[in-house]
C-alpha atoms as a PDB file:
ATOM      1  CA  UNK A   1      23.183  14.286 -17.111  1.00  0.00           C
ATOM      2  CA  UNK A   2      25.900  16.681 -18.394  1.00  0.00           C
ATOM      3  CA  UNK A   3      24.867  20.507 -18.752  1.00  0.00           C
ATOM      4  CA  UNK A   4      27.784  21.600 -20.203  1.00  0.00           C
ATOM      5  CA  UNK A   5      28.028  23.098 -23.606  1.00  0.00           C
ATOM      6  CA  UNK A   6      28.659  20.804 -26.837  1.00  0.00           C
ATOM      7  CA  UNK A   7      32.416  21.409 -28.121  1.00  0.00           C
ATOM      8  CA  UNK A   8      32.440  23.040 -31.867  1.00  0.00           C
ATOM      9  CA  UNK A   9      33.751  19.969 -33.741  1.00  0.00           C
ATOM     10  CA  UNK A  10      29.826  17.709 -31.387  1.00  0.00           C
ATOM     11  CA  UNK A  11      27.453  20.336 -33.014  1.00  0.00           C
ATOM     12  CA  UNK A  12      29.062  20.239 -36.708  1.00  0.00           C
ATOM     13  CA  UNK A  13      28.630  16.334 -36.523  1.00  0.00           C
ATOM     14  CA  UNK A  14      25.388  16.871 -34.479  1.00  0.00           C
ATOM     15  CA  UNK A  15      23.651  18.856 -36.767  1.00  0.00           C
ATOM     16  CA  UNK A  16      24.760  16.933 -40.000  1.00  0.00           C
ATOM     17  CA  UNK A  17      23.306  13.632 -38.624  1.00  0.00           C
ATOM     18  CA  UNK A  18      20.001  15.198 -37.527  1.00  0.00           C
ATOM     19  CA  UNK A  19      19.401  16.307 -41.301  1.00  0.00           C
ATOM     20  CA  UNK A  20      20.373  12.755 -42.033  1.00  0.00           C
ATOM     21  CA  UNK A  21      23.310  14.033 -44.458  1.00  0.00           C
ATOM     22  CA  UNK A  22      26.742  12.403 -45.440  1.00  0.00           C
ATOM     23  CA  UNK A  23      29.203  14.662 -45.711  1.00  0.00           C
ATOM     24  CA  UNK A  24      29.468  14.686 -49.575  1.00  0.00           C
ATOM     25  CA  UNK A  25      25.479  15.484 -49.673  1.00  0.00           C
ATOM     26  CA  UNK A  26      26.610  18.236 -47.370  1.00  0.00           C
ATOM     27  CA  UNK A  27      29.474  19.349 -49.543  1.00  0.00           C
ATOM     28  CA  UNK A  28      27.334  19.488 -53.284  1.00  0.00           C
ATOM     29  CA  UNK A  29      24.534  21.604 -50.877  1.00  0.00           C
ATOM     30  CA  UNK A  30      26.981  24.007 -49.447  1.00  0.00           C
ATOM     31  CA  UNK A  31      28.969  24.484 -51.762  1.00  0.00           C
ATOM     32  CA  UNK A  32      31.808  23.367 -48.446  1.00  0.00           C
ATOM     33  CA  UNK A  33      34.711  21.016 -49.456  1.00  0.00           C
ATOM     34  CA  UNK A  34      34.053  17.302 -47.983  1.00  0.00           C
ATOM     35  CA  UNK A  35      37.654  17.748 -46.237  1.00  0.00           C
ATOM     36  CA  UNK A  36      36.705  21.133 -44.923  1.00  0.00           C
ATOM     37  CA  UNK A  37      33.380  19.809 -43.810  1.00  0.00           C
ATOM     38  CA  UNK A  38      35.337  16.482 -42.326  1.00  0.00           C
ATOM     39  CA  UNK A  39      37.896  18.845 -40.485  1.00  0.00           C
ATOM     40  CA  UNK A  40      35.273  20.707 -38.834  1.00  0.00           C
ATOM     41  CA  UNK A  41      33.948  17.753 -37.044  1.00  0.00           C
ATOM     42  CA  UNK A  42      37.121  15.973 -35.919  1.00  0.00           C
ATOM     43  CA  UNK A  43      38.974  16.900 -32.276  1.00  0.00           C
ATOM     44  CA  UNK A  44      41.420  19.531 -32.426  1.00  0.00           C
ATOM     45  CA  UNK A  45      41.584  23.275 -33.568  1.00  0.00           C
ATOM     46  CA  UNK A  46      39.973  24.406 -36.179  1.00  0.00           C
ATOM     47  CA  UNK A  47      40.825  26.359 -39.207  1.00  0.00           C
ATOM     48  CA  UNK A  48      37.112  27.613 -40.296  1.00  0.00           C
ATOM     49  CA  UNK A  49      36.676  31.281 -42.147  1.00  0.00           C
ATOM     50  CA  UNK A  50      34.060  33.300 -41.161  1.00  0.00           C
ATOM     51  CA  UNK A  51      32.031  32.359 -44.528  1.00  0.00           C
ATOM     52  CA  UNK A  52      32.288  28.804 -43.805  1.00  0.00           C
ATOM     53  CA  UNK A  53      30.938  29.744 -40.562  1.00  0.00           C
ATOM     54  CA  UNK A  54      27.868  31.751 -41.931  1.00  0.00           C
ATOM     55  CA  UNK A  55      26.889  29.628 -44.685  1.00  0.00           C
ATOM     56  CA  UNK A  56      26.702  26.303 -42.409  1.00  0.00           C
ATOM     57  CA  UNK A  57      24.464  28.082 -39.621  1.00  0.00           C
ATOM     58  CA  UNK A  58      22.169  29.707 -42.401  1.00  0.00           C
ATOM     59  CA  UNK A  59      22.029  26.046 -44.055  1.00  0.00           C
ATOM     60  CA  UNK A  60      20.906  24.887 -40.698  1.00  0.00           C
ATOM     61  CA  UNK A  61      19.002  27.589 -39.446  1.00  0.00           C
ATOM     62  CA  UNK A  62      20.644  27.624 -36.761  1.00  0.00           C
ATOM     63  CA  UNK A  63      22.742  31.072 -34.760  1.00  0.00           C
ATOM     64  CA  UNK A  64      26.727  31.199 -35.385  1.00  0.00           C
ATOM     65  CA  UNK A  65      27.440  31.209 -31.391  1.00  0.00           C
ATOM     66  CA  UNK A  66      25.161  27.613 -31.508  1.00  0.00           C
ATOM     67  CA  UNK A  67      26.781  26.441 -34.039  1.00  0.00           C
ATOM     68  CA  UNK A  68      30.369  27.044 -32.316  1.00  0.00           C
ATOM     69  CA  UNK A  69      29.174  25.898 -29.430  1.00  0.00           C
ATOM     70  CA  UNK A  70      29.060  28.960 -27.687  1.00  0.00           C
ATOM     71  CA  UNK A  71      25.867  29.115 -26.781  1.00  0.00           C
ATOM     72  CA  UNK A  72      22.777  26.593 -26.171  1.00  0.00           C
ATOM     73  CA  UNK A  73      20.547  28.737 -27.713  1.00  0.00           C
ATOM     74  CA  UNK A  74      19.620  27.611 -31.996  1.00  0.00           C
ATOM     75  CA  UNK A  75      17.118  30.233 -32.682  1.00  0.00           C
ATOM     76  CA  UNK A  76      16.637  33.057 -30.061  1.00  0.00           C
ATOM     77  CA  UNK A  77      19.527  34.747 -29.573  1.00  0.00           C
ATOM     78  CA  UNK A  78      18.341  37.867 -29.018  1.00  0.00           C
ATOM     79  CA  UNK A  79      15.153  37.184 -27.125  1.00  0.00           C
ATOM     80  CA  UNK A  80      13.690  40.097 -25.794  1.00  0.00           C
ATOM     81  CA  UNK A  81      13.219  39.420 -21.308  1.00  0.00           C
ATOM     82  CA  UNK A  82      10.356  41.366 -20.924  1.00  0.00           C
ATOM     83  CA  UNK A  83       8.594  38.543 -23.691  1.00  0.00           C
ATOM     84  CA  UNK A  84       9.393  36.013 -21.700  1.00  0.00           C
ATOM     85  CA  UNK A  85       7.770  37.476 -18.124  1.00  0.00           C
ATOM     86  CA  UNK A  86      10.910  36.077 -15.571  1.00  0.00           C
ATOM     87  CA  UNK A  87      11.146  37.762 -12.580  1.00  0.00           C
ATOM     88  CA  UNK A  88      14.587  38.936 -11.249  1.00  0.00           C
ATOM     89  CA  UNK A  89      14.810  36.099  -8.734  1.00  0.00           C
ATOM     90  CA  UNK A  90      14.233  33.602 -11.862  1.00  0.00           C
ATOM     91  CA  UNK A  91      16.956  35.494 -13.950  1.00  0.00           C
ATOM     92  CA  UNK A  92      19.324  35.673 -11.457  1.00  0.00           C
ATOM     93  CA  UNK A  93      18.528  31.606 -10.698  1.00  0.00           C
ATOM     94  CA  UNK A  94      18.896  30.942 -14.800  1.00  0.00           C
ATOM     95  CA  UNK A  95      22.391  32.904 -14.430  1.00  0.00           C
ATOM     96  CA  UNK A  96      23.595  31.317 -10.938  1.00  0.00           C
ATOM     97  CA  UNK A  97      24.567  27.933 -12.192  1.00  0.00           C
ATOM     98  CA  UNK A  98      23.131  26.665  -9.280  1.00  0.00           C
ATOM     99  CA  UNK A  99      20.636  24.606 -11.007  1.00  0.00           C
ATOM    100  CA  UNK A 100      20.599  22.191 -14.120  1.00  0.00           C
ATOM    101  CA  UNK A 101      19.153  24.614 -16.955  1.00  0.00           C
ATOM    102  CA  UNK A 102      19.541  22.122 -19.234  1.00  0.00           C
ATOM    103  CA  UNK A 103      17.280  19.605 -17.397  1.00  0.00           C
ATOM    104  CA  UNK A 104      14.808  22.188 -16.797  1.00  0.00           C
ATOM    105  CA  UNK A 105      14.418  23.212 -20.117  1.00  0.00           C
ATOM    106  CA  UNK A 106      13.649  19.189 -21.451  1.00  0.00           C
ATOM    107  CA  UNK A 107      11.156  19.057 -18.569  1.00  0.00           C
ATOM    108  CA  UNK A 108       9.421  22.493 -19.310  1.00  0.00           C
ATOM    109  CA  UNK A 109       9.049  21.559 -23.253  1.00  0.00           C
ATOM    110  CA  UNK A 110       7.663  17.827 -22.494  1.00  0.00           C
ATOM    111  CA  UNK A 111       3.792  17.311 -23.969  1.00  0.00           C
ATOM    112  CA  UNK A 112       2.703  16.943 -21.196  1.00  0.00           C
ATOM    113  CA  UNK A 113       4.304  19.806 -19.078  1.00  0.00           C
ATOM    114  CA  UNK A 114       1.152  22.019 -19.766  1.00  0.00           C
ATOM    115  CA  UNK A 115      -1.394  19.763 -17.753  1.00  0.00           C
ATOM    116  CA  UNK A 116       1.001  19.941 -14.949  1.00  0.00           C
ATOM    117  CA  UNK A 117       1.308  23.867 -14.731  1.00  0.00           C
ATOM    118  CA  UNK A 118      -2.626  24.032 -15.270  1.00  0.00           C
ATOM    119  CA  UNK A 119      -2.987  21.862 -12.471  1.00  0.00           C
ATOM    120  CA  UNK A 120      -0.614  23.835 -10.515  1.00  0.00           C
ATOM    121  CA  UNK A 121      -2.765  26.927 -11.128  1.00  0.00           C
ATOM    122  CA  UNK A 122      -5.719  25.354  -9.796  1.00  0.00           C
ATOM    123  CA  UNK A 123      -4.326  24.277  -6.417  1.00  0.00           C
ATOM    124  CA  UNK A 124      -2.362  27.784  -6.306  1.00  0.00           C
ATOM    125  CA  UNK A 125      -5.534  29.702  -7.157  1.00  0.00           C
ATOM    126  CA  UNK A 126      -7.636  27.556  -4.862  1.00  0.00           C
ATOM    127  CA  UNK A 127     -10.099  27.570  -8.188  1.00  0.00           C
ATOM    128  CA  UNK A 128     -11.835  23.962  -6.931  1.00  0.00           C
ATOM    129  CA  UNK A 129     -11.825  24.590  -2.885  1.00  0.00           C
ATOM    130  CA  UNK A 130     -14.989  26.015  -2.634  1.00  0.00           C
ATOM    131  CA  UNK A 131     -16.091  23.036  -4.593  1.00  0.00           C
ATOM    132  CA  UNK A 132     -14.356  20.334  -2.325  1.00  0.00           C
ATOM    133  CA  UNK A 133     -15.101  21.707   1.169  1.00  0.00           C
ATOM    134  CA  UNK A 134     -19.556  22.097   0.026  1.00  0.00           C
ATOM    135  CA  UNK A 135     -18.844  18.431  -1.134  1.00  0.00           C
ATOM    136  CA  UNK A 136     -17.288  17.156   2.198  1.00  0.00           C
ATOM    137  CA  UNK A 137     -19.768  19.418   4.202  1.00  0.00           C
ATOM    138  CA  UNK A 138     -22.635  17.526   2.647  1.00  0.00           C
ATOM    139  CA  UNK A 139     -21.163  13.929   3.210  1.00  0.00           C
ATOM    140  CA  UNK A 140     -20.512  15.192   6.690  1.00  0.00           C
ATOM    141  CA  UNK A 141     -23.874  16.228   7.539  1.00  0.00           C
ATOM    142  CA  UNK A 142     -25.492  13.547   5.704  1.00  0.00           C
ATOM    143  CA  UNK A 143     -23.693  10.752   7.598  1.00  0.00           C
ATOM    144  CA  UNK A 144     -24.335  12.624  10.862  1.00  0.00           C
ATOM    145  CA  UNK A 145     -28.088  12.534  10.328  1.00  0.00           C
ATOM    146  CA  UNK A 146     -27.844   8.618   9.132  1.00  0.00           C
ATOM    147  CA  UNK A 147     -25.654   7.808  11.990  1.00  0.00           C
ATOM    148  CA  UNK A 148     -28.489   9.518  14.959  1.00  0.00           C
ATOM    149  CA  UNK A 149     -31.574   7.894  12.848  1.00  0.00           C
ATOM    150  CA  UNK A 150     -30.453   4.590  12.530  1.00  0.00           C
ATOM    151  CA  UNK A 151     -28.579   4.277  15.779  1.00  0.00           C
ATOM    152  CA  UNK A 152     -25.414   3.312  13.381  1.00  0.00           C
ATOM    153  CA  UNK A 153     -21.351   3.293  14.384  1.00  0.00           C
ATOM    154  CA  UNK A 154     -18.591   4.522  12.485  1.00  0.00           C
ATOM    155  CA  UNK A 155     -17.862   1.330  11.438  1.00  0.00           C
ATOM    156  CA  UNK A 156     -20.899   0.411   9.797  1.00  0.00           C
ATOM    157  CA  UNK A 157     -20.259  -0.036   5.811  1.00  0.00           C
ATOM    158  CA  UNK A 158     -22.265   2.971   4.521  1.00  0.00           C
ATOM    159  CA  UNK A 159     -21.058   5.172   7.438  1.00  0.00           C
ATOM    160  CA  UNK A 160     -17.410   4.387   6.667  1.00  0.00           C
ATOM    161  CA  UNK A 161     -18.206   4.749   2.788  1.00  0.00           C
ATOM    162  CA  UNK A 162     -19.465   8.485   3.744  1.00  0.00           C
ATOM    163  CA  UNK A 163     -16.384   9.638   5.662  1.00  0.00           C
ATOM    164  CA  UNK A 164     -13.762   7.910   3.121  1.00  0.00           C
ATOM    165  CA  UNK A 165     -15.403  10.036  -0.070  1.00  0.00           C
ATOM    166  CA  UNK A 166     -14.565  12.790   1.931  1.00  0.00           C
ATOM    167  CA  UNK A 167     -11.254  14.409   0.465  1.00  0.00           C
ATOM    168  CA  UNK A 168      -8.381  16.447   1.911  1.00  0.00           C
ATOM    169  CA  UNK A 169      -7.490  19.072  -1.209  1.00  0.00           C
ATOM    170  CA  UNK A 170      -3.620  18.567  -0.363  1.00  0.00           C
ATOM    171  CA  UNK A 171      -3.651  15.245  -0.623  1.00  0.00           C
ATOM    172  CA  UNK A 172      -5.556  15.146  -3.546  1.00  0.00           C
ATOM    173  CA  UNK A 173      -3.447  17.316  -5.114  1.00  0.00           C
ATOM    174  CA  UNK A 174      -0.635  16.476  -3.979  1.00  0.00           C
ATOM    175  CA  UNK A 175      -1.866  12.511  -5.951  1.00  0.00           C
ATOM    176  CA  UNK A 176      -2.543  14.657  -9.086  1.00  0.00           C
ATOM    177  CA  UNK A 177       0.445  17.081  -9.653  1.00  0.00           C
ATOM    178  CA  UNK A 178       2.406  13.472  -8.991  1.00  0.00           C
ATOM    179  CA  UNK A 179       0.819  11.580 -11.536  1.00  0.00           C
ATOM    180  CA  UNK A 180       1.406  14.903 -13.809  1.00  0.00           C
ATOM    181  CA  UNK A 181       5.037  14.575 -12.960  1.00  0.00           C
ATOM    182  CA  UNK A 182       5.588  10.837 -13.280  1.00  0.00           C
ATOM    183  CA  UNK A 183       5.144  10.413 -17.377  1.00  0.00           C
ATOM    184  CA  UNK A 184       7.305  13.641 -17.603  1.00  0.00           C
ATOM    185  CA  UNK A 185      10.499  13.275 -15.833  1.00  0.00           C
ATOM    186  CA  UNK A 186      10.199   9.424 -16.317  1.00  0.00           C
ATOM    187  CA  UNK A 187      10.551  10.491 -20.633  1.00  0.00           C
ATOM    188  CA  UNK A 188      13.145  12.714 -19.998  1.00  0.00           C
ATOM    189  CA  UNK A 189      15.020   9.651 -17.968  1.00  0.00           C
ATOM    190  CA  UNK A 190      14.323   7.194 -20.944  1.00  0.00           C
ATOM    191  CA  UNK A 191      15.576   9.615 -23.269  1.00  0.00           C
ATOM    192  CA  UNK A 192      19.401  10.032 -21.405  1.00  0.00           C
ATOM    193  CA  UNK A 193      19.807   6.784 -21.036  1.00  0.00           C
ATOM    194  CA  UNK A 194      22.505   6.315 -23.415  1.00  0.00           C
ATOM    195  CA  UNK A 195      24.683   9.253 -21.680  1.00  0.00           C
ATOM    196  CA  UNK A 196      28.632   8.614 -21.055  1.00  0.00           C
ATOM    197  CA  UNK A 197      27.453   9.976 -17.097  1.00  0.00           C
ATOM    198  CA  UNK A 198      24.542   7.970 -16.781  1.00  0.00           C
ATOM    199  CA  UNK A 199      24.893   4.603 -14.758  1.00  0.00           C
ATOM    200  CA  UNK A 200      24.426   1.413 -16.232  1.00  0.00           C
ATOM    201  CA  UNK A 201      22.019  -0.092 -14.030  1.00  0.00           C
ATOM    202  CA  UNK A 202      22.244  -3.120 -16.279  1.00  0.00           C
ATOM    203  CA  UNK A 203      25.952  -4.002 -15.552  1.00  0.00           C
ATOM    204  CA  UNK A 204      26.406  -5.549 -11.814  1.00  0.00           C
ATOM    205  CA  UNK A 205      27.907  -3.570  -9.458  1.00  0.00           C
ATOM    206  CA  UNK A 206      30.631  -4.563  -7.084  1.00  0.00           C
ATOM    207  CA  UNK A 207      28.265  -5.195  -4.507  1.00  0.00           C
ATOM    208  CA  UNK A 208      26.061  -6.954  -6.396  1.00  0.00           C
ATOM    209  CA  UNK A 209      29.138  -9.347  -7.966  1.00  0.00           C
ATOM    210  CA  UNK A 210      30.704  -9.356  -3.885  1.00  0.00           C
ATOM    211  CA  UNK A 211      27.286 -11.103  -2.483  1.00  0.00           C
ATOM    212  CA  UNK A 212      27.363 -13.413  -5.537  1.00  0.00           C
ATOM    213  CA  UNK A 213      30.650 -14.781  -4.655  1.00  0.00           C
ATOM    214  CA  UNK A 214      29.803 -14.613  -1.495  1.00  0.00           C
ATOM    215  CA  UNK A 215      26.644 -16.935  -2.184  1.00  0.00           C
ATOM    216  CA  UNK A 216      28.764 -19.364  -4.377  1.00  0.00           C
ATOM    217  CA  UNK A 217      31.306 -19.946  -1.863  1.00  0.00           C
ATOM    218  CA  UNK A 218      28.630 -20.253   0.930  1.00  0.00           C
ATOM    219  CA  UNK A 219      27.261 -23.044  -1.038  1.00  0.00           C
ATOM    220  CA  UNK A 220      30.108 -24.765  -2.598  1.00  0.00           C
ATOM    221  CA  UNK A 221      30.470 -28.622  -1.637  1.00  0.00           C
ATOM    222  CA  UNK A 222      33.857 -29.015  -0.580  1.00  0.00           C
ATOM    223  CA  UNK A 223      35.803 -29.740   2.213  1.00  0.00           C
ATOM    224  CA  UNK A 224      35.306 -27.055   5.465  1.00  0.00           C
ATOM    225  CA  UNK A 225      38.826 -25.834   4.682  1.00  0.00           C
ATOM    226  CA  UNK A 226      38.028 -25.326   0.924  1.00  0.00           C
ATOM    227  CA  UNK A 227      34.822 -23.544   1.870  1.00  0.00           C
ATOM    228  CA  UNK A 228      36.203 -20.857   4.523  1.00  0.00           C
ATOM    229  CA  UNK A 229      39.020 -20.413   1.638  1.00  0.00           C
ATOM    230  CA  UNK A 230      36.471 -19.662  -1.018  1.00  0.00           C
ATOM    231  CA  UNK A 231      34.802 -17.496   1.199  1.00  0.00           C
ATOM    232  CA  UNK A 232      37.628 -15.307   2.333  1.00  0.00           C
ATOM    233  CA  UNK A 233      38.684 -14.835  -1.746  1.00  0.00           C
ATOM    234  CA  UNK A 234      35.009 -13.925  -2.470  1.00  0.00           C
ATOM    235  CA  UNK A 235      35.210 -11.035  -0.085  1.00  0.00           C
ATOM    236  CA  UNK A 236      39.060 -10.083  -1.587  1.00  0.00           C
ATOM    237  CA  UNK A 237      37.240 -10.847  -5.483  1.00  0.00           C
ATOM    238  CA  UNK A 238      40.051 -13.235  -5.950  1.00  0.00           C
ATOM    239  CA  UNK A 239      38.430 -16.513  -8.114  1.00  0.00           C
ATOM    240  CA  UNK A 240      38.822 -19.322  -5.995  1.00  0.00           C
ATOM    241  CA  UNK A 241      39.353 -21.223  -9.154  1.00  0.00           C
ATOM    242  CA  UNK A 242      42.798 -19.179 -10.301  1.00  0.00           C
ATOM    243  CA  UNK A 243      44.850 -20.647  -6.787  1.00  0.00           C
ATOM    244  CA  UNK A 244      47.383 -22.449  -7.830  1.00  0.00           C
ATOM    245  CA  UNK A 245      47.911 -26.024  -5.285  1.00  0.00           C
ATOM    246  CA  UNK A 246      50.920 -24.195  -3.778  1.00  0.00           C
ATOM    247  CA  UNK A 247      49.016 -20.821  -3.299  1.00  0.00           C
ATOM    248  CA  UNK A 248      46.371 -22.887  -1.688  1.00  0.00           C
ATOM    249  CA  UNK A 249      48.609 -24.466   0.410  1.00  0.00           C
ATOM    250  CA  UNK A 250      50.082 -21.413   1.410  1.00  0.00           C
ATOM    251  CA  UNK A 251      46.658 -19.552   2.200  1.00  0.00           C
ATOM    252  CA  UNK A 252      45.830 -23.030   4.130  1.00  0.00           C
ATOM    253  CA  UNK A 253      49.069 -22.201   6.174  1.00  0.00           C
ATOM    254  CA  UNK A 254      48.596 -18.298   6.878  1.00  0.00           C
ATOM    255  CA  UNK A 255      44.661 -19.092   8.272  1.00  0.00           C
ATOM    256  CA  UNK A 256      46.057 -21.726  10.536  1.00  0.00           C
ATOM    257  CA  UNK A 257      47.482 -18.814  12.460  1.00  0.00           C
ATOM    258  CA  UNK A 258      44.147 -17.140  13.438  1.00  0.00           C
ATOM    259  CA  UNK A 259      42.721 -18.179  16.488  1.00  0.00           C
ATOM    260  CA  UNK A 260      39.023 -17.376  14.964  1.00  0.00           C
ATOM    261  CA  UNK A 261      39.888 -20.575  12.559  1.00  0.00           C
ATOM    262  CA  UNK A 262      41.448 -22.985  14.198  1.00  0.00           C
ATOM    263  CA  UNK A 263      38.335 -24.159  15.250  1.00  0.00           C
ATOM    264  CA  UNK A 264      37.453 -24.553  11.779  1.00  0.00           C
ATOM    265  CA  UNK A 265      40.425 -25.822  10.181  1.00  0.00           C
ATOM    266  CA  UNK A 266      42.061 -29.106  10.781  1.00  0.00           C
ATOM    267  CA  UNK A 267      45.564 -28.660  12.830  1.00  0.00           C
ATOM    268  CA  UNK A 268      47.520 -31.154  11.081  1.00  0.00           C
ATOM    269  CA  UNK A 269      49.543 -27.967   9.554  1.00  0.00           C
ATOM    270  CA  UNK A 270      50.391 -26.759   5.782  1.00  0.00           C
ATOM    271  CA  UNK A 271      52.038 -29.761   4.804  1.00  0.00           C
ATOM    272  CA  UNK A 272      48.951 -32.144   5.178  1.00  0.00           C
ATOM    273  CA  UNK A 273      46.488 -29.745   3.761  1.00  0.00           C
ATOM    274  CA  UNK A 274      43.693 -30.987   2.023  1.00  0.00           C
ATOM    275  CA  UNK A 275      44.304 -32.408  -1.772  1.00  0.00           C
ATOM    276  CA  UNK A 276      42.371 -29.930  -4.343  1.00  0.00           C
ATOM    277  CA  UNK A 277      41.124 -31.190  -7.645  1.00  0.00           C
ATOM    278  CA  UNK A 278      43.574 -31.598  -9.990  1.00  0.00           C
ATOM    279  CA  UNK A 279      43.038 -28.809 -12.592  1.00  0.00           C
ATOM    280  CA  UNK A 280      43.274 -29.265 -16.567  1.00  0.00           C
ATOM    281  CA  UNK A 281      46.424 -27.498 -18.285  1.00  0.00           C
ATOM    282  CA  UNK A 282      45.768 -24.771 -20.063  1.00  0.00           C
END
């Protein structure tokens, strides 16, 4: 995920397309020629006036430093710090670049974001320990008492039931604000998926496509010199099926040299090497 600032000429083609506008709509409700308007959202330097400027971020409600993409900021851009209660350490975080503000921003406005900090609270302000320790006091004592009058072991069914509905706070927290998380950060996955620095995990990767070949050659019904040949390629991802009879030949020749194949491959030399299928011109 890429935190950097959108270039001018992304958020005047950004913001068109999220009012769902062609550019000559654009032009009869601005009053902005289509060329202008075109100009504006094409690579390069721009030649913009001040009123141009003005008028498009008022049409989109939007600030002018947004809107030149000097800022990430569409609405609040003079919010007041004291409104927003951030301590000096979180300011000084925010300002460090040290973390993806970006990312934390999608996470902290997510639906479901709320039920995770309320959650938080609770643990932090140990609002339901009182509530969990009387609980697993009472199992405890009443499976002590069960245990000494019916002469029972801790691995009777109803003593084991007792102990397990016991419950360590940390853990169960630690389940909760997890399953708070999940849905959250799992959305805000889905919805970068289609990001230039996001990796396909669709699309095989070399290792993936190197134990492939790997497994085709391992398999392939040939002769043993064929096979160790196919091999070898797979590992250099050279197709097996591009050699040429004379490159073949010529491979056949070079692995003859290695003592770890000449146990392998038949000794009768280059000349005599194995006959290949004889491949259709192309």
């Amino acid at each position: 995920m890429d935190d950097a600032k959108l270039v001018m000429h992304e958020r005047f083609w950004e913001l068109r397309k999220d009012r769902g506008l062609t550019l000559e709509q654009l032009e009869k409700q601005t009053g902005i020629s289509k060329s202008a308007l075109g100009s504006y959202e094409a690579e390069g330097p721009k030649d913009i006036s001040h009123c141009a400027v003005v008028k498009l971020a008022e049409f989109y409600g939007v600030t002018t430093d947004y809107l030149l993409g000097l800022s990430a900021i569409k609405n609040h851009p003079n919010a007041d710090l004291n409104d927003l209660h951030l301590s000096d350490e979180m300011i000084a975080l925010l300002k460090s670049g040290k973390i993806n503000n970006r990312l934390l921003c999608e996470l902290a406005v997510h639906g479901d974001f709320r039920r995770l900090m309320v959650d938080l609270e609770i643990y932090v302000d140990r609002i339901v320990s009182t509530h969990i320790r009387d609980n697993n006091a009472m199992l405890k004592a009443q499976r002590k008492v069960v245990m000494e009058r019916e002469d029972l072991d801790d691995n009777e069914l109803n003593m084991r039931t007792l102990e397990l509905a016991q419950v360590d706070e940390d853990d169960y927290f630690t389940y909760t604000i997890f399953e708070d998380l999940r849905p959250i950060i799992r959305d805000v996955r889905e919805a970068h998926k289609a990001d230039i620095t996001t990796a396909d995990v669709d699309a095989e990767s070399p290792t993936e496509k190197a134990a492939r070949q790997l497994e085709s050659a391992l398999s392939y019904e040939g002769s043993t010199e064929e096979k160790i040949v196919k091999v070898l390629l797979s590992q250099l991802a050279i197709d097996y099926d591009t050699l040429t009879q004379e490159e073949f030949v010529t491979l056949i020749g070079i692995l003859n040299k290695s003592e770890h194949m000449k146990k392998h491959i038949s000794k009768r030399g280059k000349a005599f090497a194995p006959q290949r299928r004889k491949r259709k011109k192309r």
